[in-house]
C-alpha atoms as a PDB file:
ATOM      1  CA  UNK A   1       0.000   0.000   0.000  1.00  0.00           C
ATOM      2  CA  UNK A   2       2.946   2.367   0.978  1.00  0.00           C
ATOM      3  CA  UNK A   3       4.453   1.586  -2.712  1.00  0.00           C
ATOM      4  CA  UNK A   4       1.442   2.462  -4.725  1.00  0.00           C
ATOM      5  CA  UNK A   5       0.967   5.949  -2.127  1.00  0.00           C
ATOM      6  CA  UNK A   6       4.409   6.732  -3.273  1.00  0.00           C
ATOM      7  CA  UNK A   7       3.907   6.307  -6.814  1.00  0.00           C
ATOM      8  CA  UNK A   8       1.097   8.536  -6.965  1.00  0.00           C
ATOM      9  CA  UNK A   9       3.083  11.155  -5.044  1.00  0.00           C
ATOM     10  CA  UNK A  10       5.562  10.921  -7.612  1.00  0.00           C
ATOM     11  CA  UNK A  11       3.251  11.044 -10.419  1.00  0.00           C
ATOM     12  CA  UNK A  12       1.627  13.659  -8.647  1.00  0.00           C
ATOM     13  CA  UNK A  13       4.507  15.953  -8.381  1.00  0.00           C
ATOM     14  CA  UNK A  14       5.916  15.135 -11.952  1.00  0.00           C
ATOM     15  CA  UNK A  15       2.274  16.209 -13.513  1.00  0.00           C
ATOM     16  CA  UNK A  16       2.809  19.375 -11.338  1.00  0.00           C
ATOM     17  CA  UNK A  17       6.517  20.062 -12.582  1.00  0.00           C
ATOM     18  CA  UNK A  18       5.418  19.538 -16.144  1.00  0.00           C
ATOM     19  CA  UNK A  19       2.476  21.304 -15.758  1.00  0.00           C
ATOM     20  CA  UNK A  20       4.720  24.479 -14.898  1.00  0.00           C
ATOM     21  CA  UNK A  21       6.933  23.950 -17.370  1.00  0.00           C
ATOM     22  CA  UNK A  22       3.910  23.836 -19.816  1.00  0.00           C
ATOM     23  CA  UNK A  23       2.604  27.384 -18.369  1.00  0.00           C
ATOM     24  CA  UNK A  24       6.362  28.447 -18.750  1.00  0.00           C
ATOM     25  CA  UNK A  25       6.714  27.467 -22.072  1.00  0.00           C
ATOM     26  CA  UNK A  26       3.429  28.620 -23.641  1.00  0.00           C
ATOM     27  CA  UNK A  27       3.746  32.409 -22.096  1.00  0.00           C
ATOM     28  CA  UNK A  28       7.215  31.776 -24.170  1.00  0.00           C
ATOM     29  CA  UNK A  29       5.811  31.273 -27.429  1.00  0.00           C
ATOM     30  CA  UNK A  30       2.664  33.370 -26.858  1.00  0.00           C
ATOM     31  CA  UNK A  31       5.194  36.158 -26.318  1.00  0.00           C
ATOM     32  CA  UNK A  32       7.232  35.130 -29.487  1.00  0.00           C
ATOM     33  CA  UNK A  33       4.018  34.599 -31.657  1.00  0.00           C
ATOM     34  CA  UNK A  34       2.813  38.590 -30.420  1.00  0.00           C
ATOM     35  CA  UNK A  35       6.159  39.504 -31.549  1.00  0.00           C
ATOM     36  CA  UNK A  36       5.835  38.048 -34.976  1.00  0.00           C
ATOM     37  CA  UNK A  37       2.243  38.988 -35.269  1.00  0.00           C
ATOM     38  CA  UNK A  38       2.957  42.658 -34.579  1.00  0.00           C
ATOM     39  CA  UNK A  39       5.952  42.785 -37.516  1.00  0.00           C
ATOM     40  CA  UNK A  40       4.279  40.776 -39.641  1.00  0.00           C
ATOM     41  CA  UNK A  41       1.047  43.060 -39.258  1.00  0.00           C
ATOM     42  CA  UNK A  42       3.639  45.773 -40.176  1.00  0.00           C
ATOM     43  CA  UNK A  43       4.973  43.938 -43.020  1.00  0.00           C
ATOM     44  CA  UNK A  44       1.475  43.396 -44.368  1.00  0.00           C
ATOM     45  CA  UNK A  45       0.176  47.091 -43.864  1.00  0.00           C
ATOM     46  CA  UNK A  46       3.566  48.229 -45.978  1.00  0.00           C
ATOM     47  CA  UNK A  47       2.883  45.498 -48.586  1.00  0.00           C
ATOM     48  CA  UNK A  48      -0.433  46.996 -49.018  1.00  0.00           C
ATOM     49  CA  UNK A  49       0.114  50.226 -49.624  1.00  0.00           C
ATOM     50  CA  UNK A  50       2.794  49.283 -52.201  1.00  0.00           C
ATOM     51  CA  UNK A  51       0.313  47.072 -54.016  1.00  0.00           C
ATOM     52  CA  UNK A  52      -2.516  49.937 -53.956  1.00  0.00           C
ATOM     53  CA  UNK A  53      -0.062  52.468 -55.095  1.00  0.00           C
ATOM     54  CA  UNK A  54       1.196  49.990 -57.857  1.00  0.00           C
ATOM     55  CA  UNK A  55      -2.595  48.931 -59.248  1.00  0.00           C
ATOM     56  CA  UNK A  56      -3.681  53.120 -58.893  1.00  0.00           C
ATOM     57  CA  UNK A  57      -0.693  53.829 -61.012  1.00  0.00           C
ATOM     58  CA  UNK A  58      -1.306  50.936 -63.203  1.00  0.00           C
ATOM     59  CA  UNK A  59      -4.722  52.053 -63.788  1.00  0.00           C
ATOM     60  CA  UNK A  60      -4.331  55.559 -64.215  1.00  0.00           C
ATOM     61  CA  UNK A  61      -6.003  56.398 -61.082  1.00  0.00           C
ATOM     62  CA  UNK A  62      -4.739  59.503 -59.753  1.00  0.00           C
ATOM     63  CA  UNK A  63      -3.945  59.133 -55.354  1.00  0.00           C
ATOM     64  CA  UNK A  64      -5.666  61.089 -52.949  1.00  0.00           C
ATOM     65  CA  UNK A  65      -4.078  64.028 -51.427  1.00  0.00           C
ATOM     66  CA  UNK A  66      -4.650  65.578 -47.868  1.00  0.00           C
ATOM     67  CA  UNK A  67      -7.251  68.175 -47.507  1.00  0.00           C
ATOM     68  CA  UNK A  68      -5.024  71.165 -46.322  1.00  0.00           C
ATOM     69  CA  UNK A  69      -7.958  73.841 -46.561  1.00  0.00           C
ATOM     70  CA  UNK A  70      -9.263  72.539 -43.149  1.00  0.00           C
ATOM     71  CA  UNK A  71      -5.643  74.308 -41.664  1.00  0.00           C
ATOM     72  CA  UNK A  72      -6.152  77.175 -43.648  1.00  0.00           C
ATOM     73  CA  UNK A  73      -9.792  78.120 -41.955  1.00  0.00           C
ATOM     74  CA  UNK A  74      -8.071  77.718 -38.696  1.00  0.00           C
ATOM     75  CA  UNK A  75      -5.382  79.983 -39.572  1.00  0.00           C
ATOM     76  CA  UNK A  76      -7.712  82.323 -40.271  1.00  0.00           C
ATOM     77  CA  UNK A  77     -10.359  81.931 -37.345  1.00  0.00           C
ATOM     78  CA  UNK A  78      -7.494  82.416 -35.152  1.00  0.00           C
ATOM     79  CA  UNK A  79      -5.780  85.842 -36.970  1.00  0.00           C
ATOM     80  CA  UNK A  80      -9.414  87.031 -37.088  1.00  0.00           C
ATOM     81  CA  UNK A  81      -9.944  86.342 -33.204  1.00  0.00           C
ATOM     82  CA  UNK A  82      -6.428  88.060 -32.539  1.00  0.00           C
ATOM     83  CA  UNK A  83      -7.102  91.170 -34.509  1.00  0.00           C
ATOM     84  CA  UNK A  84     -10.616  91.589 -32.456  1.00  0.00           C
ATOM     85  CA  UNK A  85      -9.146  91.089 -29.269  1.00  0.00           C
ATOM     86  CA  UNK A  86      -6.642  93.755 -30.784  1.00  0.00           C
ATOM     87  CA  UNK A  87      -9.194  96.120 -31.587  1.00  0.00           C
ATOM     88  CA  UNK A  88     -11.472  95.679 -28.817  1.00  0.00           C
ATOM     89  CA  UNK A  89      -8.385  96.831 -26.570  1.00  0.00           C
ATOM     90  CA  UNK A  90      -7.159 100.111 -28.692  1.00  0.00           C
ATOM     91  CA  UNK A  91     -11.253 100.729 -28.242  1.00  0.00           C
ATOM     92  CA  UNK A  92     -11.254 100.331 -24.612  1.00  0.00           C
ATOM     93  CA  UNK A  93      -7.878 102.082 -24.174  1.00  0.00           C
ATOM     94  CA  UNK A  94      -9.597 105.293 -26.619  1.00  0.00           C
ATOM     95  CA  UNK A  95     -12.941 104.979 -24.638  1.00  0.00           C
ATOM     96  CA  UNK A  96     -10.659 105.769 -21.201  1.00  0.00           C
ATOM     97  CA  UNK A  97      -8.817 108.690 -23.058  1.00  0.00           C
ATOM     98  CA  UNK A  98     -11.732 110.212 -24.144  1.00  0.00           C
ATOM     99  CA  UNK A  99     -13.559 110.305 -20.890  1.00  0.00           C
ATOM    100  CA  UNK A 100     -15.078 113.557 -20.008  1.00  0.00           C
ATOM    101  CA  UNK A 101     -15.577 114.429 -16.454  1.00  0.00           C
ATOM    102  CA  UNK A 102     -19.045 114.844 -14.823  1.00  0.00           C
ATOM    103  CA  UNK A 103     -19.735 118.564 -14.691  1.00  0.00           C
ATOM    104  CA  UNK A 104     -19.121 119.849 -11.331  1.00  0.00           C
ATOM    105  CA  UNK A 105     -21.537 122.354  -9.104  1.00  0.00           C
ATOM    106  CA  UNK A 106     -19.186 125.362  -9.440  1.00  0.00           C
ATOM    107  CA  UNK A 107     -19.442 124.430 -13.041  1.00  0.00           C
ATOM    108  CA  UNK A 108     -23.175 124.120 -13.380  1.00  0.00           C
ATOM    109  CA  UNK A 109     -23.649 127.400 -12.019  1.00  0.00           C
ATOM    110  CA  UNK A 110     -21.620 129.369 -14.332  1.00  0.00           C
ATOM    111  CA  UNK A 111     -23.959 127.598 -17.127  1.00  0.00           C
ATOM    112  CA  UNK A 112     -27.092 128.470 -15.282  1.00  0.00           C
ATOM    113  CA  UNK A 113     -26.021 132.592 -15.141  1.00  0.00           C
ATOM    114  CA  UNK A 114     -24.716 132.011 -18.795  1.00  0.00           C
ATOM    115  CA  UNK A 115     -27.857 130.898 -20.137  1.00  0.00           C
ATOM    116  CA  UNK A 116     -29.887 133.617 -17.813  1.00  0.00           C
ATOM    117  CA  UNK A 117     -27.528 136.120 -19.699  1.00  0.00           C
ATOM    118  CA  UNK A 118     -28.410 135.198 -22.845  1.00  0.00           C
ATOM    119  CA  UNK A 119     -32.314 135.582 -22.205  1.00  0.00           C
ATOM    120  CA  UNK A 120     -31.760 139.644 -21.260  1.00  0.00           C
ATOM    121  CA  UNK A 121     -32.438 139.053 -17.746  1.00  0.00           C
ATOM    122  CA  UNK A 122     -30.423 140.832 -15.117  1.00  0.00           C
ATOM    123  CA  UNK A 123     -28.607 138.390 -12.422  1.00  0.00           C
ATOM    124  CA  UNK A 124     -27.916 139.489  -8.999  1.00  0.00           C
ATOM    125  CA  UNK A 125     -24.080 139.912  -8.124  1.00  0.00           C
ATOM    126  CA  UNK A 126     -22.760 137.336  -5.858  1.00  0.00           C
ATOM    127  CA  UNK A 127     -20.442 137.420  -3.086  1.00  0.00           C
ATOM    128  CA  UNK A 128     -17.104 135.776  -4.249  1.00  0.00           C
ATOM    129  CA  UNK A 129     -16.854 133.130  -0.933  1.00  0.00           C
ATOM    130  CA  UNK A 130     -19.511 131.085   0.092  1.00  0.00           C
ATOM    131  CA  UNK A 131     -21.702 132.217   3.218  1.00  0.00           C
ATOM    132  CA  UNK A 132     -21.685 129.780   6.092  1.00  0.00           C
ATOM    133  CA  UNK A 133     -24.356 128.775   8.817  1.00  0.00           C
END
């Protein structure tokens, strides 16, 4: 009974040790087979192209090019959205220049006796510093 125990523990560990060597070896070649797949992918995308570009030329067919206008609208969305940022600045800046005081009291005054003037009407003199209470 001991005998056959012991041959199943061999057994036992010798399915486990080739079991590992199994997992060992097939992460191995699936890493090897990735490799190949990706360069041969490569390969196969170049070969391709070459065979389009031969049966295009072969036929006469004239090849695609790249839409550039796309770039040019942004190029010019972008110099348009500078020069109003530009503009809306010298505007502000001329806006702050051009800023005319509010009139003050003293000022009003003087406007009220100069239009009373010009209607013929006499105006009372007034004393030159204010009168306190």
């Amino acid at each position: 009974m001991d005998k056959a125990v012991d041959a199943v523990r061999r057994v036992e560990h010798k399915l486990v040790e080739s079991a590992g060597d199994v997992a060992t070896k097939t992460r191995r070649t699936r890493r090897k087979l990735a490799r190949k797949a990706k360069s041969t992918r490569k390969d196969l995308a170049k070969t391709a192209k070459k065979a389009k570009e031969t049966a295009q030329q072969m036929t006469g067919v004239e090849t695609r090019r790249r839409r550039r206008w796309p770039w040019l609208i942004a190029l010019i969305v972008a110099a348009a959205g500078t020069v109003a940022v530009v503009r809306s600045k010298a505007a502000a800046q001329q806006e702050e220049e051009a800023f005319t005081p509010e009139p003050r009291p003293e000022d009003e005054k003087s406007a009220d006796t100069a239009k009373q003037q010009e209607n013929g009407r006499p105006q009372p003199a007034k004393s030159p510093t204010p009168r306190k209470s």
